[in-house]
PDB file of N, CA and C in Angstrom:
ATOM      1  N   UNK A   1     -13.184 -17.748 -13.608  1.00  0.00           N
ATOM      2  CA  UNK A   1     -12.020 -18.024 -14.418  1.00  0.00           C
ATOM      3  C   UNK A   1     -10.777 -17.776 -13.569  1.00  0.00           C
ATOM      4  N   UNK A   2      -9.885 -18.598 -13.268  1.00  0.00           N
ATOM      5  CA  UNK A   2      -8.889 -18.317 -12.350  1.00  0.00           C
ATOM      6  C   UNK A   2      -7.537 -18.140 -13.376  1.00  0.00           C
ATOM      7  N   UNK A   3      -6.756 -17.124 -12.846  1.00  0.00           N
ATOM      8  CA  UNK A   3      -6.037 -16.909 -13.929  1.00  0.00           C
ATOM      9  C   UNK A   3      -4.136 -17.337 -12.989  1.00  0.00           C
ATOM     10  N   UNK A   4      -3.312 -16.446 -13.786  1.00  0.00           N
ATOM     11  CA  UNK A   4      -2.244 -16.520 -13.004  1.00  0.00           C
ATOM     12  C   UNK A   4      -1.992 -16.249 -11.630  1.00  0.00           C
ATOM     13  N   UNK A   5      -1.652 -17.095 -10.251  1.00  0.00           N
ATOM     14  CA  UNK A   5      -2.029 -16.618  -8.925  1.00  0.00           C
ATOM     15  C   UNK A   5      -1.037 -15.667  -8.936  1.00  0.00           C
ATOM     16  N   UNK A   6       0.307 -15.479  -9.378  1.00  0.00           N
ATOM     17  CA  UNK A   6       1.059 -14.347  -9.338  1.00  0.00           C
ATOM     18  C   UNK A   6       0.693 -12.928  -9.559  1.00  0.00           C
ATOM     19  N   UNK A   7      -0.070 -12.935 -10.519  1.00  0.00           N
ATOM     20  CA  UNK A   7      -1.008 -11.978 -11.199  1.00  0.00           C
ATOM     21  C   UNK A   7      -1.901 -11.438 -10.171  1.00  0.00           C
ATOM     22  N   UNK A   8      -2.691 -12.373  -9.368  1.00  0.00           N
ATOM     23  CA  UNK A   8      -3.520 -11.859  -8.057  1.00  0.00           C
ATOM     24  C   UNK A   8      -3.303 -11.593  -6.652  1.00  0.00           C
ATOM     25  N   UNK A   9      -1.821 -11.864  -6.258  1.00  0.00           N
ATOM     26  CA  UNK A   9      -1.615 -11.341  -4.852  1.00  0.00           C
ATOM     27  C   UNK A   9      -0.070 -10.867  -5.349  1.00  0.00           C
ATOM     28  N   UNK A  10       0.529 -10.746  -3.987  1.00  0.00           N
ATOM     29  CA  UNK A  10       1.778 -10.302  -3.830  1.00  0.00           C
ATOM     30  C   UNK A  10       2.190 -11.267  -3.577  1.00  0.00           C
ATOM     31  N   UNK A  11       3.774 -11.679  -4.226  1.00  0.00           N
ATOM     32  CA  UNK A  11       4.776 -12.761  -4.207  1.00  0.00           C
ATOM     33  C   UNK A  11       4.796 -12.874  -3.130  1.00  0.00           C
ATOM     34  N   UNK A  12       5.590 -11.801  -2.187  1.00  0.00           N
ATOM     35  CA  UNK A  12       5.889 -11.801  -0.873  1.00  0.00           C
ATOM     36  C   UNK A  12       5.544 -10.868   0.217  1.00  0.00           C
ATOM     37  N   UNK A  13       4.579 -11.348   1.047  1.00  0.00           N
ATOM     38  CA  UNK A  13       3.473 -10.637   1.586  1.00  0.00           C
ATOM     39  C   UNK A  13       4.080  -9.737   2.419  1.00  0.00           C
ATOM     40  N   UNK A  14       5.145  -9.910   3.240  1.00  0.00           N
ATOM     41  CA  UNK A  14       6.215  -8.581   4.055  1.00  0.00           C
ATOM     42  C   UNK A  14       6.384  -7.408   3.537  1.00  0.00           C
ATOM     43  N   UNK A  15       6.499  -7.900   2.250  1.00  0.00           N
ATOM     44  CA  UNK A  15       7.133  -6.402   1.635  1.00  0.00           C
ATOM     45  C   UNK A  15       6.365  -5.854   0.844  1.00  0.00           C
ATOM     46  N   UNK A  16       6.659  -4.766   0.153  1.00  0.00           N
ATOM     47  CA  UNK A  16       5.315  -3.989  -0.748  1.00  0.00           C
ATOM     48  C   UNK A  16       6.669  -3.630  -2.203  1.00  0.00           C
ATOM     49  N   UNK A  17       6.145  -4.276  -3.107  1.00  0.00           N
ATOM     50  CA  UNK A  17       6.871  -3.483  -4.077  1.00  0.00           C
ATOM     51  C   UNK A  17       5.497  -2.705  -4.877  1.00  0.00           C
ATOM     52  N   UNK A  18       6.778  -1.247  -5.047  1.00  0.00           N
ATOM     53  CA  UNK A  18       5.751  -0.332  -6.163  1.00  0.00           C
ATOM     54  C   UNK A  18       6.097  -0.349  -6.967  1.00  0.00           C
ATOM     55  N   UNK A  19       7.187  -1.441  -7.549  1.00  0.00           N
ATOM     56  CA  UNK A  19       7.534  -1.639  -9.695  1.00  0.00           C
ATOM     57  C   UNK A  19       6.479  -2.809 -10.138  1.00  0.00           C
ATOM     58  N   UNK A  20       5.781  -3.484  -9.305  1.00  0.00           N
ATOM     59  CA  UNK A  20       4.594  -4.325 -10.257  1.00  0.00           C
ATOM     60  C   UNK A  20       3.257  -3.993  -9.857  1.00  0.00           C
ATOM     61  N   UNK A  21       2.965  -3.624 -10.906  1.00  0.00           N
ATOM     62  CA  UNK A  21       1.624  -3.116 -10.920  1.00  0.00           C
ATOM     63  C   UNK A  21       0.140  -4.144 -10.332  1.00  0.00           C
ATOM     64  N   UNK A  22       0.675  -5.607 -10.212  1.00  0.00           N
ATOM     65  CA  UNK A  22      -0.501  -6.629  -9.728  1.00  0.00           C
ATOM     66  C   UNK A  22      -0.179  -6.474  -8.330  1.00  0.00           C
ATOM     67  N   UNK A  23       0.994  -5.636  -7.795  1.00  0.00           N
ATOM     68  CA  UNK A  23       1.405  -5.812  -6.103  1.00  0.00           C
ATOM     69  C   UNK A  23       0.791  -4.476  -5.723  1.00  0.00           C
ATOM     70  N   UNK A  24       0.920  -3.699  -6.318  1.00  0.00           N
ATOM     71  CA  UNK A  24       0.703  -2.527  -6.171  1.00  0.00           C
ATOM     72  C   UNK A  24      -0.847  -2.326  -5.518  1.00  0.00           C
ATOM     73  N   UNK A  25      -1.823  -3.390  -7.409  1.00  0.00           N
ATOM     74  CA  UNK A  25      -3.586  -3.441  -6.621  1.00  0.00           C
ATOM     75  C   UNK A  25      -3.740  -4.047  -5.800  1.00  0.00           C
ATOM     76  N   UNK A  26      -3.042  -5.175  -5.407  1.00  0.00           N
ATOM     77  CA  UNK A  26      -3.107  -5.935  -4.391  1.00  0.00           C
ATOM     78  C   UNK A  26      -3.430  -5.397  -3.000  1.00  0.00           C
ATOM     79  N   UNK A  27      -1.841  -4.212  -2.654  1.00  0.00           N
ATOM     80  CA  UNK A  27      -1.937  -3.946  -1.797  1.00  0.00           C
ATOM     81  C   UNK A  27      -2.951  -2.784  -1.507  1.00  0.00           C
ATOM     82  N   UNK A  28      -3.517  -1.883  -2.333  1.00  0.00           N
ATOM     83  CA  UNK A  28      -3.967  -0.978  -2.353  1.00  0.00           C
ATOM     84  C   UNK A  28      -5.622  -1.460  -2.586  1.00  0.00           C
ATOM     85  N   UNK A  29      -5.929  -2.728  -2.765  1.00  0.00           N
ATOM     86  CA  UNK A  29      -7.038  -3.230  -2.212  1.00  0.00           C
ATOM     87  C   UNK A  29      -7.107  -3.790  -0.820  1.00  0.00           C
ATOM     88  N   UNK A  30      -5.957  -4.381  -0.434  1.00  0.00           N
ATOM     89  CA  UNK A  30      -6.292  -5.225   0.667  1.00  0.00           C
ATOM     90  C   UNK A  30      -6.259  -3.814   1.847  1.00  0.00           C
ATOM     91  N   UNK A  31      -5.448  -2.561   1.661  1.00  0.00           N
ATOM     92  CA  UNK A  31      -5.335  -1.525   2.714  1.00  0.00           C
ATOM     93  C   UNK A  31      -6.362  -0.872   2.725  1.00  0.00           C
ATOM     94  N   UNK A  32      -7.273  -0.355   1.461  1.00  0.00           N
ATOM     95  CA  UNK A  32      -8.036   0.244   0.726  1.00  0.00           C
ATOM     96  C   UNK A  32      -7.844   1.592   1.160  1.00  0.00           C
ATOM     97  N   UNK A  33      -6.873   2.065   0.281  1.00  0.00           N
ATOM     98  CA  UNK A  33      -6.339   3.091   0.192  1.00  0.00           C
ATOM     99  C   UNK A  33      -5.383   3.639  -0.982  1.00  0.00           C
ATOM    100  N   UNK A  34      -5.496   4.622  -1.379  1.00  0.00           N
ATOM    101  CA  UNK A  34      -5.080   4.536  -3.408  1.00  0.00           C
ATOM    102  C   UNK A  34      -3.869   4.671  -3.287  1.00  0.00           C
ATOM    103  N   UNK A  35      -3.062   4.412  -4.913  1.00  0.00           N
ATOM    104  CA  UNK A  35      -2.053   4.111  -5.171  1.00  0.00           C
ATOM    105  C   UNK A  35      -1.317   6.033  -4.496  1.00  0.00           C
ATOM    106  N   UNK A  36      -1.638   6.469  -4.321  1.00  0.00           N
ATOM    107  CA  UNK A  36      -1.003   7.452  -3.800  1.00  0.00           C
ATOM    108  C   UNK A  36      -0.339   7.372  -2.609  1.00  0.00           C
ATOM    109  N   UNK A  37      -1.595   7.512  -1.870  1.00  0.00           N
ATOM    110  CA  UNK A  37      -1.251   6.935  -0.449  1.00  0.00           C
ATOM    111  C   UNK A  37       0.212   6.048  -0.162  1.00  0.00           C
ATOM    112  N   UNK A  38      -0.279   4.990  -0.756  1.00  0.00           N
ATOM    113  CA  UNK A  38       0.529   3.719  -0.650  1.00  0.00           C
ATOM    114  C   UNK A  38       1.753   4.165  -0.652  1.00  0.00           C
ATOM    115  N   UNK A  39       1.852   4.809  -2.162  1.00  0.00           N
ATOM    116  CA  UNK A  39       3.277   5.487  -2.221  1.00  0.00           C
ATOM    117  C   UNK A  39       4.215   5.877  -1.134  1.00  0.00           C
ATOM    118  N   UNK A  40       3.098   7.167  -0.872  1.00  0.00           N
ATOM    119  CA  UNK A  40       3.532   8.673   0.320  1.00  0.00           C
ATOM    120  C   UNK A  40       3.922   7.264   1.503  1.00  0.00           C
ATOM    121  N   UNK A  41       2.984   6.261   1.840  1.00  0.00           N
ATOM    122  CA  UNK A  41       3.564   5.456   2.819  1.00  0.00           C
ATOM    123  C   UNK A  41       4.666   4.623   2.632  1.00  0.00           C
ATOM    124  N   UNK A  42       5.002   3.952   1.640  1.00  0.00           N
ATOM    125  CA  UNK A  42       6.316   3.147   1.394  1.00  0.00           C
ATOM    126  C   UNK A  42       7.626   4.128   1.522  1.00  0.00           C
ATOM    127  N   UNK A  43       7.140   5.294   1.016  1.00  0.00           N
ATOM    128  CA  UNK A  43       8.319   6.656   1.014  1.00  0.00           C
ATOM    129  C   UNK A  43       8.873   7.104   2.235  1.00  0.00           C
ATOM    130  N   UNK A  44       7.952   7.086   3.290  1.00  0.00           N
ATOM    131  CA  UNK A  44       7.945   7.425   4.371  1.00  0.00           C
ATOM    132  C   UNK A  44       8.826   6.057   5.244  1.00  0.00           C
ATOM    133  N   UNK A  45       8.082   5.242   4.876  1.00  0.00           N
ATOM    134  CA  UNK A  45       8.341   4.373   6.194  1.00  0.00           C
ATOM    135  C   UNK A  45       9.290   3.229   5.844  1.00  0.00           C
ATOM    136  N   UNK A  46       9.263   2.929   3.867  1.00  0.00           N
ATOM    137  CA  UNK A  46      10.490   1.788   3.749  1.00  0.00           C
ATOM    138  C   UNK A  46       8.581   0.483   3.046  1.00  0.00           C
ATOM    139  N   UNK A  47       9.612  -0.795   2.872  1.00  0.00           N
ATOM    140  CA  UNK A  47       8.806  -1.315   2.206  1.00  0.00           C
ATOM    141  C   UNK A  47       8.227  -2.289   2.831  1.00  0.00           C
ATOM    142  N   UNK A  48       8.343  -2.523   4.218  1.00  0.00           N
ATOM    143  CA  UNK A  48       7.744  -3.569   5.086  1.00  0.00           C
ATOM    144  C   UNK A  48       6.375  -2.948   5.437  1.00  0.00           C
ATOM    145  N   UNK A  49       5.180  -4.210   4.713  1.00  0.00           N
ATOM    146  CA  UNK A  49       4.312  -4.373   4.754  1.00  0.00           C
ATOM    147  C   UNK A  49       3.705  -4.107   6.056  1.00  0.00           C
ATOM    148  N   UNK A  50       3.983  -4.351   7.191  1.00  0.00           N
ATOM    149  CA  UNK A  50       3.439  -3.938   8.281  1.00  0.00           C
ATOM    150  C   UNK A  50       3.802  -2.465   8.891  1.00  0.00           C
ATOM    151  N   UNK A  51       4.930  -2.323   8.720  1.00  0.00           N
ATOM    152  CA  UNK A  51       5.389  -0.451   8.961  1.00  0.00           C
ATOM    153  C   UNK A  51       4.071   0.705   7.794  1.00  0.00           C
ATOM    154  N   UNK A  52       4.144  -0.399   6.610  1.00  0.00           N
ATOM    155  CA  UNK A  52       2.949   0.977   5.836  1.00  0.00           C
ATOM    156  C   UNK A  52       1.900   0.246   6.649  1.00  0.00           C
ATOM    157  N   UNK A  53       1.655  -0.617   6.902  1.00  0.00           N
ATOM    158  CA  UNK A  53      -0.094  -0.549   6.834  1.00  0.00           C
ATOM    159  C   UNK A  53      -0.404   0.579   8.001  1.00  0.00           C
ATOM    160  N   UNK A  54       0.369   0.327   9.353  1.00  0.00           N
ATOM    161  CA  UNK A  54       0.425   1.179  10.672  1.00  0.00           C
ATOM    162  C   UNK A  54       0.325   3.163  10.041  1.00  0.00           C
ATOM    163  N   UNK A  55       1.375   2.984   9.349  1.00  0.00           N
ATOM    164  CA  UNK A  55       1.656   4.473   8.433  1.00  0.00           C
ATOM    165  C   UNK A  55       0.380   4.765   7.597  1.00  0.00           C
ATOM    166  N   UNK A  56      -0.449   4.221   7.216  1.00  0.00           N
ATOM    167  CA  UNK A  56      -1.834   4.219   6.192  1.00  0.00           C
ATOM    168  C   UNK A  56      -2.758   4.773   7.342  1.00  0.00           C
ATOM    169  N   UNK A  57      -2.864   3.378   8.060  1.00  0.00           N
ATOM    170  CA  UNK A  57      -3.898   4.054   9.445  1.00  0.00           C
ATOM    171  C   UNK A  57      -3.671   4.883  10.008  1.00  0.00           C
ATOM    172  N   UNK A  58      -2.502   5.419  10.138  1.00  0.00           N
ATOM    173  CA  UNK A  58      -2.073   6.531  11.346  1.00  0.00           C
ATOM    174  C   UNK A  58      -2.985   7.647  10.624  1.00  0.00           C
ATOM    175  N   UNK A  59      -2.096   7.832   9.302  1.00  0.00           N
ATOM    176  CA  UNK A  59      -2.608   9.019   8.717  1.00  0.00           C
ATOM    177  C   UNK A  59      -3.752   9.496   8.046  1.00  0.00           C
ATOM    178  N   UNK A  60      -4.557   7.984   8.546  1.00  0.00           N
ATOM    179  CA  UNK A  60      -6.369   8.100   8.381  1.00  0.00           C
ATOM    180  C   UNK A  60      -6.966   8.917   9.508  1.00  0.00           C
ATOM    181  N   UNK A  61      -6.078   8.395  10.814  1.00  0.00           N
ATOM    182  CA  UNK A  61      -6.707   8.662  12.120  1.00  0.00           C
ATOM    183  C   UNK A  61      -6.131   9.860  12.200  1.00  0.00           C
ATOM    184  N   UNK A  62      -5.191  10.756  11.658  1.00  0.00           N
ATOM    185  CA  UNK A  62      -4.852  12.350  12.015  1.00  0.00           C
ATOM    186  C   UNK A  62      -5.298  12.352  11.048  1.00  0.00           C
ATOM    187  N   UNK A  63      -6.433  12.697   9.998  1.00  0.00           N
ATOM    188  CA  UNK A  63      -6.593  13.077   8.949  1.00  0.00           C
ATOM    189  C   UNK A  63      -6.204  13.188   7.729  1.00  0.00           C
ATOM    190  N   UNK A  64      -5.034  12.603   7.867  1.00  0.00           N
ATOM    191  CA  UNK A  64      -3.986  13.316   6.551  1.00  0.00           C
ATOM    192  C   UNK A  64      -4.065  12.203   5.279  1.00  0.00           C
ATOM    193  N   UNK A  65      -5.186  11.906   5.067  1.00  0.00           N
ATOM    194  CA  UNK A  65      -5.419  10.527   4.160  1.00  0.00           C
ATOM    195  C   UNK A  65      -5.299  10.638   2.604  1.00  0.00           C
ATOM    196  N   UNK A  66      -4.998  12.057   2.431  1.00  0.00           N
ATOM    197  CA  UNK A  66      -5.025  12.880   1.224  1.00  0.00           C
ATOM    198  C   UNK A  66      -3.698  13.459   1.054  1.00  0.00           C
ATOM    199  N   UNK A  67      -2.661  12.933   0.226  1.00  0.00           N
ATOM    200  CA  UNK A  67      -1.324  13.185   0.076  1.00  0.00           C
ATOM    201  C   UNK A  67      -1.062  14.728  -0.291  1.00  0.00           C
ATOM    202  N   UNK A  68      -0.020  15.338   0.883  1.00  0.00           N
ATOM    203  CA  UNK A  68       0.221  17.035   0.599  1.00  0.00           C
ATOM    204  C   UNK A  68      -0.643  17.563   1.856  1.00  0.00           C
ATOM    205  N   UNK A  69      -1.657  17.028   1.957  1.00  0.00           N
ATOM    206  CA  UNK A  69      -2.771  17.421   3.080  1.00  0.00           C
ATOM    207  C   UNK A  69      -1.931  17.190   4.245  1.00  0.00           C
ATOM    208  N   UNK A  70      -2.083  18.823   5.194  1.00  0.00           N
ATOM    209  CA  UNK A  70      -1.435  18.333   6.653  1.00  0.00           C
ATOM    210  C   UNK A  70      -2.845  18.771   7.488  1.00  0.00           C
ATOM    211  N   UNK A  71      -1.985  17.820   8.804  1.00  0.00           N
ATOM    212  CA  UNK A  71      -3.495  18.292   9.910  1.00  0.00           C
ATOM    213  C   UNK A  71      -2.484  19.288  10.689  1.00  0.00           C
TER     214      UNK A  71
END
């Protein structure tokens, strides 16, 4: 059943918004990494899609994949 395509990805793939909730799963499927994360990374780094994804992995690869958690 294919529904609204707006509904299933992000409008605009650069950026990450965290006020719609279909951008939000989007991105937090395609990074696979939870809506937390995502957050702590947009907070950190701003809303360009490629600055979090780098910011997601970094803080997989020092451990810190768990928001509050330091290495």
């Amino acid at each position: 059943m294919a529904g609204n395509f707006e509904n299933e990805v992000a409008s605009d793939r650069s950026r990450i918004s965290m006020n719609k909730k279909h951008e939000v799963r989007y991105w937090t499927e395609a990074l696979g990494c939870s809506e937390d994360e995502l957050a702590a990374a947009v907070a950190k780094v701003g809303n360009s899609a490629h600055a979090v994804r780098r910011e997601v992995f970094r803080a997989w690869a020092y451990g810190r994949s768990q928001q509050g958690k330091q290495a």
